[in-house]
PDB file of N, CA and C in Angstrom:
ATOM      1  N   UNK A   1      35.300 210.298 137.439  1.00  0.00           N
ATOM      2  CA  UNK A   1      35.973 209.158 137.996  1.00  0.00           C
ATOM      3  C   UNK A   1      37.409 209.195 137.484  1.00  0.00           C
ATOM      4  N   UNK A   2      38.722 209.202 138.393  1.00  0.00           N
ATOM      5  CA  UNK A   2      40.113 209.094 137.844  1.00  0.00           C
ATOM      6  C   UNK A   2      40.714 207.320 137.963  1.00  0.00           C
ATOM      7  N   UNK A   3      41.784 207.595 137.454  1.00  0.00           N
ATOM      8  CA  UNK A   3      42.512 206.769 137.724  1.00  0.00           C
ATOM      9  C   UNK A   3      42.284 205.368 138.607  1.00  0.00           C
ATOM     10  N   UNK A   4      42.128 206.083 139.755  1.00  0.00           N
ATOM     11  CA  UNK A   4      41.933 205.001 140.675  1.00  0.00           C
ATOM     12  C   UNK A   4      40.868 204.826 141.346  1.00  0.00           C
ATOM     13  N   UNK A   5      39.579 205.540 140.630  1.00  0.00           N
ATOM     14  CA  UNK A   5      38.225 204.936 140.899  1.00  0.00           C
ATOM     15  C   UNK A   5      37.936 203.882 139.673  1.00  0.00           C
ATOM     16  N   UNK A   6      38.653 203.901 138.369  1.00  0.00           N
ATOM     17  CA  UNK A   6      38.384 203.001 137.535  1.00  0.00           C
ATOM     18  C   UNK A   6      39.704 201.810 137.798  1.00  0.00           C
ATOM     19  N   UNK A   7      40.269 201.516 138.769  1.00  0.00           N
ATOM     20  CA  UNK A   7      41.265 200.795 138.592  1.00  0.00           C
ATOM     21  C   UNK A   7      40.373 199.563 140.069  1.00  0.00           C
ATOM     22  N   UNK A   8      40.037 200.751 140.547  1.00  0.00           N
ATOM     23  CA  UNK A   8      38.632 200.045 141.819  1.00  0.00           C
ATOM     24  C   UNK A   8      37.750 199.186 141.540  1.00  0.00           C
ATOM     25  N   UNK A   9      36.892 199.584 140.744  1.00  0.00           N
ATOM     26  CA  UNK A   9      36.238 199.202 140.283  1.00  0.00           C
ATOM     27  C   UNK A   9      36.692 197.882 139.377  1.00  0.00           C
ATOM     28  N   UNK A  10      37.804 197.768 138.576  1.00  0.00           N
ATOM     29  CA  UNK A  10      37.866 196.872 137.801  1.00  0.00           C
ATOM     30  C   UNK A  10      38.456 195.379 139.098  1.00  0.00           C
ATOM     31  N   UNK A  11      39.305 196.291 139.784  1.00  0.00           N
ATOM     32  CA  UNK A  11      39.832 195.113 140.990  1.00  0.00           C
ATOM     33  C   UNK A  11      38.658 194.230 141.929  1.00  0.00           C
ATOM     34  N   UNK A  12      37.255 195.129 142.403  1.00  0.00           N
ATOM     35  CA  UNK A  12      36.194 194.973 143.016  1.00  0.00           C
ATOM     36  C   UNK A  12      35.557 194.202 141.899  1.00  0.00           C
ATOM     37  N   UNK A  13      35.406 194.185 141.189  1.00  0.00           N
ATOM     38  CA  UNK A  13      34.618 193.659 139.990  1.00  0.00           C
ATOM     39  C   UNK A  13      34.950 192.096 139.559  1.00  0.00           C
ATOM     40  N   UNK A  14      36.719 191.707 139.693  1.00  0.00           N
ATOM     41  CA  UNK A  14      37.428 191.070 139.715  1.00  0.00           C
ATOM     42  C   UNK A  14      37.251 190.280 140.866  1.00  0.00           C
ATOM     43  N   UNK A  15      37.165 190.134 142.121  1.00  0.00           N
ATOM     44  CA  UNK A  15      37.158 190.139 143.080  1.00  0.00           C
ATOM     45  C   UNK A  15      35.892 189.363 143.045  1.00  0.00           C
ATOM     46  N   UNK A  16      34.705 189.744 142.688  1.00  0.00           N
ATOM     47  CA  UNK A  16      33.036 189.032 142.849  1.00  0.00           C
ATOM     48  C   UNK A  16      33.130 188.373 141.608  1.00  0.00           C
ATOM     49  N   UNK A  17      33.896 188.419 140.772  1.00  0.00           N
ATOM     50  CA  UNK A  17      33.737 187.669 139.487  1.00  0.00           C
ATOM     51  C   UNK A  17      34.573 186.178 140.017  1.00  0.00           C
ATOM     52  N   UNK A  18      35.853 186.221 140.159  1.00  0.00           N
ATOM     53  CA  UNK A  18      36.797 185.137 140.630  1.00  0.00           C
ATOM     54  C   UNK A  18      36.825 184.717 142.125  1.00  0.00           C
ATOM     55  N   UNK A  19      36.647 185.658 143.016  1.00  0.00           N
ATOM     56  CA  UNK A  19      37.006 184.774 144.085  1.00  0.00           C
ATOM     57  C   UNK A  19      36.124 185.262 144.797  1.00  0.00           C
ATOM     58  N   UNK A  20      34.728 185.414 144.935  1.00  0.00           N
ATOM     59  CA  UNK A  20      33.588 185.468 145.569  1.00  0.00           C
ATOM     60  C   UNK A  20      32.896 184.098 145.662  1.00  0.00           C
ATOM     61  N   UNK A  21      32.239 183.269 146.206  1.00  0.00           N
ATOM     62  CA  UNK A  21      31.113 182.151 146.166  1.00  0.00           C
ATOM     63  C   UNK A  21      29.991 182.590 146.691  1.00  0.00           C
ATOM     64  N   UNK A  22      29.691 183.482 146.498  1.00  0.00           N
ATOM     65  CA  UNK A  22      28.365 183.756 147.308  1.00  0.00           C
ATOM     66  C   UNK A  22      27.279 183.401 146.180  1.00  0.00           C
ATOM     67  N   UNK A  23      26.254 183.392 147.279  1.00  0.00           N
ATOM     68  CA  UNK A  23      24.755 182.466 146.037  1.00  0.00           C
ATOM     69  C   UNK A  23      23.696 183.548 146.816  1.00  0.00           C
ATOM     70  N   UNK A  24      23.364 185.009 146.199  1.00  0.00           N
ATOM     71  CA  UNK A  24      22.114 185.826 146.842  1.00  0.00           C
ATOM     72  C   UNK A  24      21.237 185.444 145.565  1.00  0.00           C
ATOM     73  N   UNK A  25      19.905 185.316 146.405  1.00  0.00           N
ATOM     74  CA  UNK A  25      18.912 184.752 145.448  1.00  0.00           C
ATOM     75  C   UNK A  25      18.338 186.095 145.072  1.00  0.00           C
ATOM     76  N   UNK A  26      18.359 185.759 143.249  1.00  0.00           N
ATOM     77  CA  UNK A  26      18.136 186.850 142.725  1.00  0.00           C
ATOM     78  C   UNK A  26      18.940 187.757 142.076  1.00  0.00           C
ATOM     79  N   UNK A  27      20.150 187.096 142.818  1.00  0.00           N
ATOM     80  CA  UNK A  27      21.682 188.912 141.846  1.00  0.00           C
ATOM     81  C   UNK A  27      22.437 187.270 141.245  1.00  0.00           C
ATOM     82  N   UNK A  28      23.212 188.056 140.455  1.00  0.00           N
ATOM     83  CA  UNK A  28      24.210 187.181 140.047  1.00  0.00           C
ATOM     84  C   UNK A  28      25.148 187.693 140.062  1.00  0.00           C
ATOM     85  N   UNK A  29      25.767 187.057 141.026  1.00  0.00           N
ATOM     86  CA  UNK A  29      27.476 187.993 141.389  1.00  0.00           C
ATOM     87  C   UNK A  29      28.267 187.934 140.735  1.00  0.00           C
ATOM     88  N   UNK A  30      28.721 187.023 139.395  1.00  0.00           N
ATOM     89  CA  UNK A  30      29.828 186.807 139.036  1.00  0.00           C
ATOM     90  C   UNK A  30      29.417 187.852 137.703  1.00  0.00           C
ATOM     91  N   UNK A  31      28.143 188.222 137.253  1.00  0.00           N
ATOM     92  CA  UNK A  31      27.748 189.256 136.190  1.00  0.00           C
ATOM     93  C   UNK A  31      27.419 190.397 136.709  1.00  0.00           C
ATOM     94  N   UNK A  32      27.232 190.942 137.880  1.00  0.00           N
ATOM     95  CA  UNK A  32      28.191 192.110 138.358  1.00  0.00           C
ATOM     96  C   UNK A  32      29.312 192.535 138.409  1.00  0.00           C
ATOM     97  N   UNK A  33      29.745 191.389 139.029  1.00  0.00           N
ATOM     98  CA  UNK A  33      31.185 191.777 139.008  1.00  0.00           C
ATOM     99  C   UNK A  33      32.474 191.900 137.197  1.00  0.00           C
ATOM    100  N   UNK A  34      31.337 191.161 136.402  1.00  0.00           N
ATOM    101  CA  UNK A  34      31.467 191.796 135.159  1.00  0.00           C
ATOM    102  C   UNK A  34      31.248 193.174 134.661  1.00  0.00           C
ATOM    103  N   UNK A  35      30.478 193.246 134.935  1.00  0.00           N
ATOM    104  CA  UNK A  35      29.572 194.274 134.251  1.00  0.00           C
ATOM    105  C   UNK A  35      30.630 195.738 134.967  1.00  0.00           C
ATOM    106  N   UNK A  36      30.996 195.644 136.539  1.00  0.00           N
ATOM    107  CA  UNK A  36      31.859 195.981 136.932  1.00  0.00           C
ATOM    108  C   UNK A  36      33.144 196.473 136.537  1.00  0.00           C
ATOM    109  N   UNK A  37      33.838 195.575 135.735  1.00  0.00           N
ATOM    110  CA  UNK A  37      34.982 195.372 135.663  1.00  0.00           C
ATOM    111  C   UNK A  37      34.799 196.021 133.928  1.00  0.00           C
ATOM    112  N   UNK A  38      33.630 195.702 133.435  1.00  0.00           N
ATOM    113  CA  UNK A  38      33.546 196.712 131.972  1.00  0.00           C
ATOM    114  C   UNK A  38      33.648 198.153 132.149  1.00  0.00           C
ATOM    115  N   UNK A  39      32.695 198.423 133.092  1.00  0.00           N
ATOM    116  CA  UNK A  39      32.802 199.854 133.486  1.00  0.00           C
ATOM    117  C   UNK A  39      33.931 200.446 133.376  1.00  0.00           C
ATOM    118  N   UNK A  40      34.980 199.425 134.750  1.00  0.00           N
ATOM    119  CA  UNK A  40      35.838 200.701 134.841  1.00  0.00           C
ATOM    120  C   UNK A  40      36.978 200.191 133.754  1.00  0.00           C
ATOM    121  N   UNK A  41      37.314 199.193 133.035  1.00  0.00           N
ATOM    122  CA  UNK A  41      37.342 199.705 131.848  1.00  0.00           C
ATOM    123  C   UNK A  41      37.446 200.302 130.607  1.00  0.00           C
ATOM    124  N   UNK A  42      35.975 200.598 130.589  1.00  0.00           N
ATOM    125  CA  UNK A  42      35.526 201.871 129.675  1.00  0.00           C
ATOM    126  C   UNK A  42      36.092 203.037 130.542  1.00  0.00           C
ATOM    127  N   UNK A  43      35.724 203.206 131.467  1.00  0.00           N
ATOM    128  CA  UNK A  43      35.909 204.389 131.934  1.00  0.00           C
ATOM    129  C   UNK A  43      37.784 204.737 132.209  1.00  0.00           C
ATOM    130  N   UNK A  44      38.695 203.751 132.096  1.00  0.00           N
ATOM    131  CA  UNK A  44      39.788 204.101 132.498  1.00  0.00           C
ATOM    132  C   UNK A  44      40.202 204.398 130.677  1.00  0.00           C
ATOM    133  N   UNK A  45      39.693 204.210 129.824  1.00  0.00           N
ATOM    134  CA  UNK A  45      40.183 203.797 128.563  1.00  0.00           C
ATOM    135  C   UNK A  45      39.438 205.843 127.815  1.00  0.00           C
ATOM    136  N   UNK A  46      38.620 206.087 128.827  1.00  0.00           N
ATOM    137  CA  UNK A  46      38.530 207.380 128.473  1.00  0.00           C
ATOM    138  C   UNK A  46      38.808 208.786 128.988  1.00  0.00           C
ATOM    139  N   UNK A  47      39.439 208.068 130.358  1.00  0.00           N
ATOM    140  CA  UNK A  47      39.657 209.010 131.020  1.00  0.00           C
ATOM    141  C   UNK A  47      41.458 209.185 130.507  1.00  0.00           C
ATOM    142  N   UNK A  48      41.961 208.095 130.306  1.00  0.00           N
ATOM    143  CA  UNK A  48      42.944 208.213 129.503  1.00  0.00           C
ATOM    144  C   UNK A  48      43.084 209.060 128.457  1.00  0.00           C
ATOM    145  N   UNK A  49      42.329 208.433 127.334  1.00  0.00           N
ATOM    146  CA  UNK A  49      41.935 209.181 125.775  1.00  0.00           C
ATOM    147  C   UNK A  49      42.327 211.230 126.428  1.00  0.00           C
ATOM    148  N   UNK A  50      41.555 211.334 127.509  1.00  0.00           N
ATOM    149  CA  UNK A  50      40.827 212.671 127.478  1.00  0.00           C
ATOM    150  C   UNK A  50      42.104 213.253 127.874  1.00  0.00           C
ATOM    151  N   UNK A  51      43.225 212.633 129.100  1.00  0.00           N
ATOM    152  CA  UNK A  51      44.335 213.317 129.374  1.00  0.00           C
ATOM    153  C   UNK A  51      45.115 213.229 128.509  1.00  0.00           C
ATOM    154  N   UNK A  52      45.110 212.510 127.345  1.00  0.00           N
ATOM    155  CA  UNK A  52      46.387 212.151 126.705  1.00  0.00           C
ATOM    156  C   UNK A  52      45.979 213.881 125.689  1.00  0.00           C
ATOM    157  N   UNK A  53      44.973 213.824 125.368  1.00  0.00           N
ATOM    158  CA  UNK A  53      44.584 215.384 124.834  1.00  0.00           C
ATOM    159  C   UNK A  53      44.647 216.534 125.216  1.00  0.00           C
ATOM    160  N   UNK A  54      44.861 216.468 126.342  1.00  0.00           N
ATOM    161  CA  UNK A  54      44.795 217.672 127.132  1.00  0.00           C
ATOM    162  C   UNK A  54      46.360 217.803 127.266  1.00  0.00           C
ATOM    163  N   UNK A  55      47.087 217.018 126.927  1.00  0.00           N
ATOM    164  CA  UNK A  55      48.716 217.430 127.618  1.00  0.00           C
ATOM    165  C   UNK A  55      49.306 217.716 125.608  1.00  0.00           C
ATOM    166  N   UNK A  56      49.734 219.271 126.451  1.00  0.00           N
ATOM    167  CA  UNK A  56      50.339 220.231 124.992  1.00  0.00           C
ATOM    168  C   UNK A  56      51.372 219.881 124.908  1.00  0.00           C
ATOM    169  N   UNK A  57      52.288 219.399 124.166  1.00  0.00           N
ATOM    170  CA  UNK A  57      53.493 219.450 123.468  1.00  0.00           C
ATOM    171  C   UNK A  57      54.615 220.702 123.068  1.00  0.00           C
ATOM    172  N   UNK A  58      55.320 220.969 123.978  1.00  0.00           N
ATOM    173  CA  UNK A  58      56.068 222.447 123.223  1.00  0.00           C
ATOM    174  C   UNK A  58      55.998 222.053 121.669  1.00  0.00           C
ATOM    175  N   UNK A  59      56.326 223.255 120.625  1.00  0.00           N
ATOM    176  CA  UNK A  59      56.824 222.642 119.614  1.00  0.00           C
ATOM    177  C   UNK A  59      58.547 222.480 119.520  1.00  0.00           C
ATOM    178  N   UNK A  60      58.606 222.076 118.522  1.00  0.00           N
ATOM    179  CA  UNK A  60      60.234 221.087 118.543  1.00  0.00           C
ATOM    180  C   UNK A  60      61.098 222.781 117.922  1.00  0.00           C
ATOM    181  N   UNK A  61      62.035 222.054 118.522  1.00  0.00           N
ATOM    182  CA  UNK A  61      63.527 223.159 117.886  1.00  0.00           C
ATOM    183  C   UNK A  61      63.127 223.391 116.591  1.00  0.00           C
ATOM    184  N   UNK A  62      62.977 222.374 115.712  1.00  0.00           N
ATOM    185  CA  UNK A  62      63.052 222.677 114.051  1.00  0.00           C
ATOM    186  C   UNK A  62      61.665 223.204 113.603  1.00  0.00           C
ATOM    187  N   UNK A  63      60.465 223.586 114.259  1.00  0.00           N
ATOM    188  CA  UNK A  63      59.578 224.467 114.163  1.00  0.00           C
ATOM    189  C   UNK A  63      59.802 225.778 113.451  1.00  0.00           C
ATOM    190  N   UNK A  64      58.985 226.540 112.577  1.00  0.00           N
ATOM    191  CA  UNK A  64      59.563 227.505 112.029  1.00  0.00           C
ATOM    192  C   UNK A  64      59.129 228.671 113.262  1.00  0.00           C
ATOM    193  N   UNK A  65      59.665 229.737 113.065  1.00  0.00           N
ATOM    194  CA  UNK A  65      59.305 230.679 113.930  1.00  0.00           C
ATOM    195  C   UNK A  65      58.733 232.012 113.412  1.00  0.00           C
ATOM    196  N   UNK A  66      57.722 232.156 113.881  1.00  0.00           N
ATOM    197  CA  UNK A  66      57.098 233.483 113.436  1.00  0.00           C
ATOM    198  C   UNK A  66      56.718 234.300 113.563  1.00  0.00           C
ATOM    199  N   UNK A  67      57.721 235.960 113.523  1.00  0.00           N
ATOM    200  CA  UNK A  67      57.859 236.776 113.943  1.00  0.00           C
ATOM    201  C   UNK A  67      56.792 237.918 113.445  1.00  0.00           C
ATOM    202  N   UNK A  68      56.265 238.643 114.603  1.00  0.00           N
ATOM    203  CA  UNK A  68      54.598 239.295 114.123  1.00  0.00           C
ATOM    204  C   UNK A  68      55.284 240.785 114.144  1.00  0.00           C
ATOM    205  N   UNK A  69      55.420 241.290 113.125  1.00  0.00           N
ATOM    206  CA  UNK A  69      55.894 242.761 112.922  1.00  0.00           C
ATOM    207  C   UNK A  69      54.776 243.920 113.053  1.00  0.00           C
ATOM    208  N   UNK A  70      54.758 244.917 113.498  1.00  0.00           N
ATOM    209  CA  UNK A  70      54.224 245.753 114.034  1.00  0.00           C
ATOM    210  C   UNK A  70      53.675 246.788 112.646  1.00  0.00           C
ATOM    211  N   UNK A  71      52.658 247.073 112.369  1.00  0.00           N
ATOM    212  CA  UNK A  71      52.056 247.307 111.219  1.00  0.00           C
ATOM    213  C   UNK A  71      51.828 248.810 111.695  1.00  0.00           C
ATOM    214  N   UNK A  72      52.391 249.917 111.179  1.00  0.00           N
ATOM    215  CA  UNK A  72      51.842 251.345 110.881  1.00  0.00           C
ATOM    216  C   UNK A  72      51.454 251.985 109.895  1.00  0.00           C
ATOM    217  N   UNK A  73      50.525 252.344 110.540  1.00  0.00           N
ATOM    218  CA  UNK A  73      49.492 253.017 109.128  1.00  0.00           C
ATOM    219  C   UNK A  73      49.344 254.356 109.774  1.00  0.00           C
TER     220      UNK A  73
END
């Protein structure tokens, strides 16, 4: 799930929580639409975590540099 299946979900979730009135006997819409809105969430809060890890950093100018010399034997 990216970005904007967890941003869906939290808006849809939002949506049956606040401005739904419906009364189905048996569900409770406004704790779906919680339960909903946890999901995505969780899920935007890790899908985050996971890209923020995945994106490499050059290293900086003041990095030392280290030159691999060619070894004969």
């Amino acid at each position: 799930m990216g970005i904007g299946g967890c941003i869906g979900l939290i808006g849809l979730g939002a949506i049956l929580t606040f401005a739904v009135d419906w009364h189905v006997k048996g569900i409770n819409v406004a704790l779906v639409g919680l339960i909903m809105m946890a999901v995505g969430i969780i899920g935007l809060a890790t899908y985050v975590s996971i890209f923020k890890r995945r994106r490499m950093q050059p290293p900086s100018p003041a990095a030392p540099v280290i030159d691999v010399e060619e070894h004969r034997f």
